[in-house]
Protein backbone atom coordinates (compact mmCIF):
# COMPACT_ATOMS: atom_id res chain seq x y z
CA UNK A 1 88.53 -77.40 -86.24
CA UNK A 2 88.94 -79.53 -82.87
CA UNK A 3 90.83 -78.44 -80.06
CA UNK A 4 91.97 -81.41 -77.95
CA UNK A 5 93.46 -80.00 -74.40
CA UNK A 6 95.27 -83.10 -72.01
CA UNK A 7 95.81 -81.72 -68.39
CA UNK A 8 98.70 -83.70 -67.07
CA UNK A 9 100.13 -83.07 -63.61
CA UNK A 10 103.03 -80.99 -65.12
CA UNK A 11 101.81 -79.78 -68.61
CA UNK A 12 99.09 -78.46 -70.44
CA UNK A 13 99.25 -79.88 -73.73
CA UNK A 14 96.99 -77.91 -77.04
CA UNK A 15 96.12 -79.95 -79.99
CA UNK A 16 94.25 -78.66 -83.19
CA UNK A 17 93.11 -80.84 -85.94
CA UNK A 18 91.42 -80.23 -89.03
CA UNK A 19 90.09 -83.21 -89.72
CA UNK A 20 92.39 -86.08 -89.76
CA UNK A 21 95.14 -83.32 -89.90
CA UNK A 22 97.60 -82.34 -86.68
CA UNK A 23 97.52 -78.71 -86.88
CA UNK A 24 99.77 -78.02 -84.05
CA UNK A 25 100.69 -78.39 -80.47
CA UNK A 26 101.73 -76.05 -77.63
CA UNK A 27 102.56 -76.97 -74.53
CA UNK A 28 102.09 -74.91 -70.88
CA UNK A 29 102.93 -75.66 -67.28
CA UNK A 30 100.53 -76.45 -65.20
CA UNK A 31 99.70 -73.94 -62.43
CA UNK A 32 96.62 -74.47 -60.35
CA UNK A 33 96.91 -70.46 -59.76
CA UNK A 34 95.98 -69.20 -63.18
CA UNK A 35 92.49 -67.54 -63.69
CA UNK A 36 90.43 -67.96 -66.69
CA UNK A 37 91.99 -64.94 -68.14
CA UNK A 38 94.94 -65.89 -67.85
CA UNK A 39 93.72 -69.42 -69.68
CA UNK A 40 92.03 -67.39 -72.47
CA UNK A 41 94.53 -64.99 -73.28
CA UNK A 42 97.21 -67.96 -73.63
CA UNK A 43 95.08 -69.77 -75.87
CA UNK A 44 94.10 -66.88 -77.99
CA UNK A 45 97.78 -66.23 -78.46
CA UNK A 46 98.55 -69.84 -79.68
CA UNK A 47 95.61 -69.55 -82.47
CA UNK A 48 96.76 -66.42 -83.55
CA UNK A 49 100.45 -67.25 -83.86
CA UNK A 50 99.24 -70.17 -85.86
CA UNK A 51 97.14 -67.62 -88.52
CA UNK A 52 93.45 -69.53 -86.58
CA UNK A 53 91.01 -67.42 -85.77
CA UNK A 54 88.65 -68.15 -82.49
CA UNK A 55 85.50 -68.62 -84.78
CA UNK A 56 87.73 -71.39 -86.61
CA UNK A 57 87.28 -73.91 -83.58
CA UNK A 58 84.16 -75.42 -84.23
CA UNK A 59 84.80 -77.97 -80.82
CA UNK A 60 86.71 -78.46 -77.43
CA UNK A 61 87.16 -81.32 -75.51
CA UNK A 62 89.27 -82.01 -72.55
CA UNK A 63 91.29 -84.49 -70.68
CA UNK A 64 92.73 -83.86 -67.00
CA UNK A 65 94.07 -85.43 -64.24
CA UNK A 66 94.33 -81.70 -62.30
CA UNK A 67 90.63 -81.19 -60.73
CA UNK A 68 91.61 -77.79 -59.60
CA UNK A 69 92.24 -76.13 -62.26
CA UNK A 70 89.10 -77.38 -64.60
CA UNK A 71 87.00 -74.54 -63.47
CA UNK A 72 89.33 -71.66 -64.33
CA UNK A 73 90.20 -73.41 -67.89
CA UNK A 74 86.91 -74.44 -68.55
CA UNK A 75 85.55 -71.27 -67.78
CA UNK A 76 88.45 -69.46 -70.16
CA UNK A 77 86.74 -72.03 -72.97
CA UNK A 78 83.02 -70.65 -72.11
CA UNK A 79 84.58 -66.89 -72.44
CA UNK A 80 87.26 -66.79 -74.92
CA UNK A 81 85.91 -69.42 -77.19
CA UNK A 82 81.65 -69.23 -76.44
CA UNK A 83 82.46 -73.16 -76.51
CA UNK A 84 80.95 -75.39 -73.52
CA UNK A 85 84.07 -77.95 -73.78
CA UNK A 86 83.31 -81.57 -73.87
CA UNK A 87 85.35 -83.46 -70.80
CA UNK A 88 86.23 -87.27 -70.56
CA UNK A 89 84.66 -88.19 -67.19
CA UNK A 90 83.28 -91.66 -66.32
CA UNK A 91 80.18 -92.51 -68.60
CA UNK A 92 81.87 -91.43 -71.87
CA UNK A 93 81.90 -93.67 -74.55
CA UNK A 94 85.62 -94.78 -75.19
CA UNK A 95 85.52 -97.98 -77.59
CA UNK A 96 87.57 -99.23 -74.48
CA UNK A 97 86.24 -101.36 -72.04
CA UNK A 98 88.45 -101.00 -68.40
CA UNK A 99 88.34 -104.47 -66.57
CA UNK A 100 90.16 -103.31 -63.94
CA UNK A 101 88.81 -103.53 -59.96
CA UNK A 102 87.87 -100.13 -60.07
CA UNK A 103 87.64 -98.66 -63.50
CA UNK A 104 86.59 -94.84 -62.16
CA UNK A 105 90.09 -95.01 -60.38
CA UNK A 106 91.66 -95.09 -64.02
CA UNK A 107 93.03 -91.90 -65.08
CA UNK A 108 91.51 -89.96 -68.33
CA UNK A 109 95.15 -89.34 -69.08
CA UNK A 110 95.68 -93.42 -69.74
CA UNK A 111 92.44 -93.83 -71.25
CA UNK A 112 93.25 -91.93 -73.95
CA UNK A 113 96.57 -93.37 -74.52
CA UNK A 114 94.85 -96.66 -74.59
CA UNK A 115 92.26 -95.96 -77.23
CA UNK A 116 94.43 -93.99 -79.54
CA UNK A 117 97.03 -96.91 -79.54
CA UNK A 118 94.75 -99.62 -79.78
CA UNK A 119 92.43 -97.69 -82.86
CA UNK A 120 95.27 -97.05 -84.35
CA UNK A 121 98.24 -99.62 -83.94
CA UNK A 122 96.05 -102.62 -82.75
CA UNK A 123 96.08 -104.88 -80.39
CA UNK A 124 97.27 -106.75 -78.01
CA UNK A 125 99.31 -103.83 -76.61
CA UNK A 126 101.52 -102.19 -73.53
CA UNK A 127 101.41 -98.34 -73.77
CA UNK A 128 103.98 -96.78 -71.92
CA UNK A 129 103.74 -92.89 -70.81
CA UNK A 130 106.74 -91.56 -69.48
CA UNK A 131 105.11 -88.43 -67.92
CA UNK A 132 105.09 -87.30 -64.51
CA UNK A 133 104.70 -91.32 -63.45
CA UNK A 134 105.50 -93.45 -65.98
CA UNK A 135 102.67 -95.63 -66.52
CA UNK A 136 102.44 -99.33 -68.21
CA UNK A 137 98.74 -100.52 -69.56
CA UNK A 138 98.28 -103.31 -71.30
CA UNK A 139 94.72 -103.59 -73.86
CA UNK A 140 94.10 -107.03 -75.63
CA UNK A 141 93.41 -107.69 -78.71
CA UNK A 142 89.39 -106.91 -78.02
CA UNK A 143 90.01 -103.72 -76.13
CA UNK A 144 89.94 -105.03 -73.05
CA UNK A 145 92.13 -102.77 -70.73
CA UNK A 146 93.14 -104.97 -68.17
CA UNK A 147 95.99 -104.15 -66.40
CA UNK A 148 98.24 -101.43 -65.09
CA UNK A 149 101.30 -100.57 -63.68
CA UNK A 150 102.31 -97.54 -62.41
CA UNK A 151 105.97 -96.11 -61.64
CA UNK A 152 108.01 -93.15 -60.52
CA UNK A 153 108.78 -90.71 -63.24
CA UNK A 154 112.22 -90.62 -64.35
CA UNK A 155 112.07 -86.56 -63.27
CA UNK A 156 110.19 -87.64 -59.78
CA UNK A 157 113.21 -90.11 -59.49
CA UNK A 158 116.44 -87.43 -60.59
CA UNK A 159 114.33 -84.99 -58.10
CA UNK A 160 114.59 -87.28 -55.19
CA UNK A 161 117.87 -88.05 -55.68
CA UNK A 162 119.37 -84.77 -55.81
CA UNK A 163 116.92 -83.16 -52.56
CA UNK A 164 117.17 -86.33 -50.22
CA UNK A 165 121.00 -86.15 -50.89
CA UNK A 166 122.39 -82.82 -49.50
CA UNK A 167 126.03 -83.04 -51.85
CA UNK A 168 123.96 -84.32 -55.20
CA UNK A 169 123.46 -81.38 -57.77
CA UNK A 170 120.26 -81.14 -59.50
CA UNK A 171 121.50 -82.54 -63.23
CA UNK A 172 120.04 -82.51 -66.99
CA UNK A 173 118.55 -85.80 -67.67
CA UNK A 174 120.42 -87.64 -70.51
CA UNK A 175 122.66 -90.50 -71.43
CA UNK A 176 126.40 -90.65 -70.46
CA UNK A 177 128.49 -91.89 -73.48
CA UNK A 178 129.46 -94.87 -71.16
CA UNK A 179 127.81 -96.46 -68.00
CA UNK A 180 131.54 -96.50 -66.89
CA UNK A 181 130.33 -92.71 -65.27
CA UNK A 182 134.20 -90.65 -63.86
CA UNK A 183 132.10 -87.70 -62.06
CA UNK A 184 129.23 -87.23 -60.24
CA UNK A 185 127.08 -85.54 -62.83
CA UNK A 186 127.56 -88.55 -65.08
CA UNK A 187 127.48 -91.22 -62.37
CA UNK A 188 124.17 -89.92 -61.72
CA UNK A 189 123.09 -89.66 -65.58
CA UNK A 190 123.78 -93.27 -65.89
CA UNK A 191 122.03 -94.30 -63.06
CA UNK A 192 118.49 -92.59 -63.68
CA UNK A 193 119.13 -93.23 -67.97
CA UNK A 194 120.53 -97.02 -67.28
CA UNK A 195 118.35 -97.88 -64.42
CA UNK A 196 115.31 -96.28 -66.31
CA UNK A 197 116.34 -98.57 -69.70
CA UNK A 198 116.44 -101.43 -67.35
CA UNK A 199 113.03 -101.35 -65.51
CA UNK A 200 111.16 -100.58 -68.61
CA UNK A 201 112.64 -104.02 -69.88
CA UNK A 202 111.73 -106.06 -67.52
CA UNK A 203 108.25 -104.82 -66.47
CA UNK A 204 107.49 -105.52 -70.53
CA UNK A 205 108.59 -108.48 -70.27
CA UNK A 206 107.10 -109.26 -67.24
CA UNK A 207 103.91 -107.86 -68.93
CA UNK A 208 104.12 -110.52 -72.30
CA UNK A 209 104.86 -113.45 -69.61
CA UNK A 210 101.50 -112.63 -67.22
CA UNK A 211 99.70 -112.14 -70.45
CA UNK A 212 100.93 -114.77 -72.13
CA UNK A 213 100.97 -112.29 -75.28
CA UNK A 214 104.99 -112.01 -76.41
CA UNK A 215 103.42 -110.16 -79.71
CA UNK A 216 102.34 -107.62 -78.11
CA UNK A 217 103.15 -104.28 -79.54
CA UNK A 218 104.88 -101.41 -77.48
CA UNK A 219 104.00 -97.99 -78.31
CA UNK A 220 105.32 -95.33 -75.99
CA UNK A 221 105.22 -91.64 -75.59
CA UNK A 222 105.80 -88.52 -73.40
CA UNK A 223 108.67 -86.59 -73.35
CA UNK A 224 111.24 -88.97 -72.13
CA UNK A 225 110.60 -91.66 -74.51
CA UNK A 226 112.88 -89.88 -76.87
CA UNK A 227 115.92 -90.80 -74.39
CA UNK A 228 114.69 -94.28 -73.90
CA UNK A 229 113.62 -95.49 -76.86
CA UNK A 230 116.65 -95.48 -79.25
CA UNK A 231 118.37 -97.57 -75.96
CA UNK A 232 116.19 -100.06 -76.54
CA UNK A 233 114.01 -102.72 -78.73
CA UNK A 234 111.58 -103.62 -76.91
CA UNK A 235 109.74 -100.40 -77.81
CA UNK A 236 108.06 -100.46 -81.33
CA UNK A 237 106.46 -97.18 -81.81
CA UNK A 238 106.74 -93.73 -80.34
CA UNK A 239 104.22 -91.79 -80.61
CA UNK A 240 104.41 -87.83 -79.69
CA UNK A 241 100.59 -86.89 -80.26
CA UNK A 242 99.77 -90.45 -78.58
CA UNK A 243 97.02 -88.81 -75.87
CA UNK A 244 95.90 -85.69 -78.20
CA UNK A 245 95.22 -88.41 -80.75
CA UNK A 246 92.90 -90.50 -78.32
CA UNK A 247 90.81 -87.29 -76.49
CA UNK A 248 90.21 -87.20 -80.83
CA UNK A 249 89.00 -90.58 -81.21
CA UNK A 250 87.01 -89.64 -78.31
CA UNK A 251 85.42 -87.08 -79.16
CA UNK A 252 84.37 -88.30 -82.55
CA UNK A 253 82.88 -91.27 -81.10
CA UNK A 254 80.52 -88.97 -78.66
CA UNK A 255 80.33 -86.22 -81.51
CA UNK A 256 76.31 -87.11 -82.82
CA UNK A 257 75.03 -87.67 -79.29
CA UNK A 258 76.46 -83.92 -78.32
CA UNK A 259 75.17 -82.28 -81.58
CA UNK A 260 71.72 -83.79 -80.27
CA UNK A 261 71.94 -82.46 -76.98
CA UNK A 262 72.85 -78.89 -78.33
């Protein structure tokens, strides 16, 4: 079995596959503090709840956009596992080729979204991750990734709002019934929600004008796109396991030359 690991800026996110099939998925915060211990014993806990056993994971391979904490979780790998994990740094093959003006600038976190929607929906696309920043890229239809476009989270955006002004609350994210908001908590729902449905609109349109590609397909993911995406059609797939299902496609594309170097 594969374990696929994405290091995002607020979570930790654990995929296992069997083959083509999705095991499971856990999810951690991410704290920059934790020692590889700490890292091991959390991941030994998730195998065993799911019945795995650590000799069962024949491979690890991560993604992450956290530097500091790759030598703590790596090293948890090396202990707890007696796996030296596989990372996606520049130089790994991807199937993807970045265009961009500087492709090492490109986070592993979008790469990954990139390949597993264009290997497995197609392309032309626009992948949308509403994560910590909620990022637009757009990969033709010869997996070219081309363009990007990068934009406050709608958490980074609720936060801001409710610390910069001193008689805002700090509210649940999720739609009012009505934009037609009666009380603060709501006014503020429908702002974020609204505002959020809004600018996703027009940046993919703006997107399919540039590129002159109106067929493009939309596949989105991360945890808000559950809000957004029934508010919406200009979003054509949602896709949960988007970024565990790319570090995959990854992996099995630099799976001979790492059995060689063994």
């Amino acid at each position: 079995m594969l374990m696929a690991i994405d290091v995002g800026n607020t979570n930790i996110e654990i995929g296992i596959f069997r083959g083509d099939e999705f095991v499971g998925t856990w999810r951690m915060i991410t704290a920059t503090r934790k020692t590889s211990d700490e890292y091991g014993v959390f991941i030994l806990s998730l195998l065993q709840a799911k019945g795995i056993t650590p000799k069962e994971i024949d491979d690890v391979i991560i993604s992450s956009v956290v530097p500091n904490i790759m030598y703590s979780l790596t090293s948890s790998i090396k202990k707890y596992l007696n796996i030296n994990p596989m990372v996606i740094e520049p130089g790994i093959k991807t199937g993807i080729r970045i265009q961009t003006e500087n492709p090492k600038e490109v986070g592993a976190d979008r790469i990954c979204d990139v390949v597993a929607a264009y290997y497995i929906y197609g392309g032309p696309a626009i992948v949308i991750d509403f994560g910590t920043a909620t990022t637009f890229d757009y990969v033709d239809e010869d997996g070219v990734f081309s363009a990007a476009v990068t934009a406050p989270g709608i958490q980074i955006s609720a936060d801001a709002l409710w610390s910069r002004a001193a008689q805002l609350p700090n509210i649940e994210i999720e739609k009012p019934k009505s934009i037609l908001a009666r009380n603060t908590i709501t006014s503020m729902q429908a702002g974020l929600v609204y505002g959020y449905i809004g600018q996703v609109e027009y940046i993919v349109k703006k997107i399919k004008e540039e590129t002159g590609k109106p067929q493009a397909k939309v596949v989105a993911t991360g945890g808000y796109s559950k809000i957004i995406f029934p508010e919406t059609n200009v979003i054509d797939i949602v896709d949960s396991a988007l970024s565990l299902k790319g570090i995959k496609l990854i992996y099995e594309r630099n799976r001979r030359t790492r059995i060689e170097n063994r």
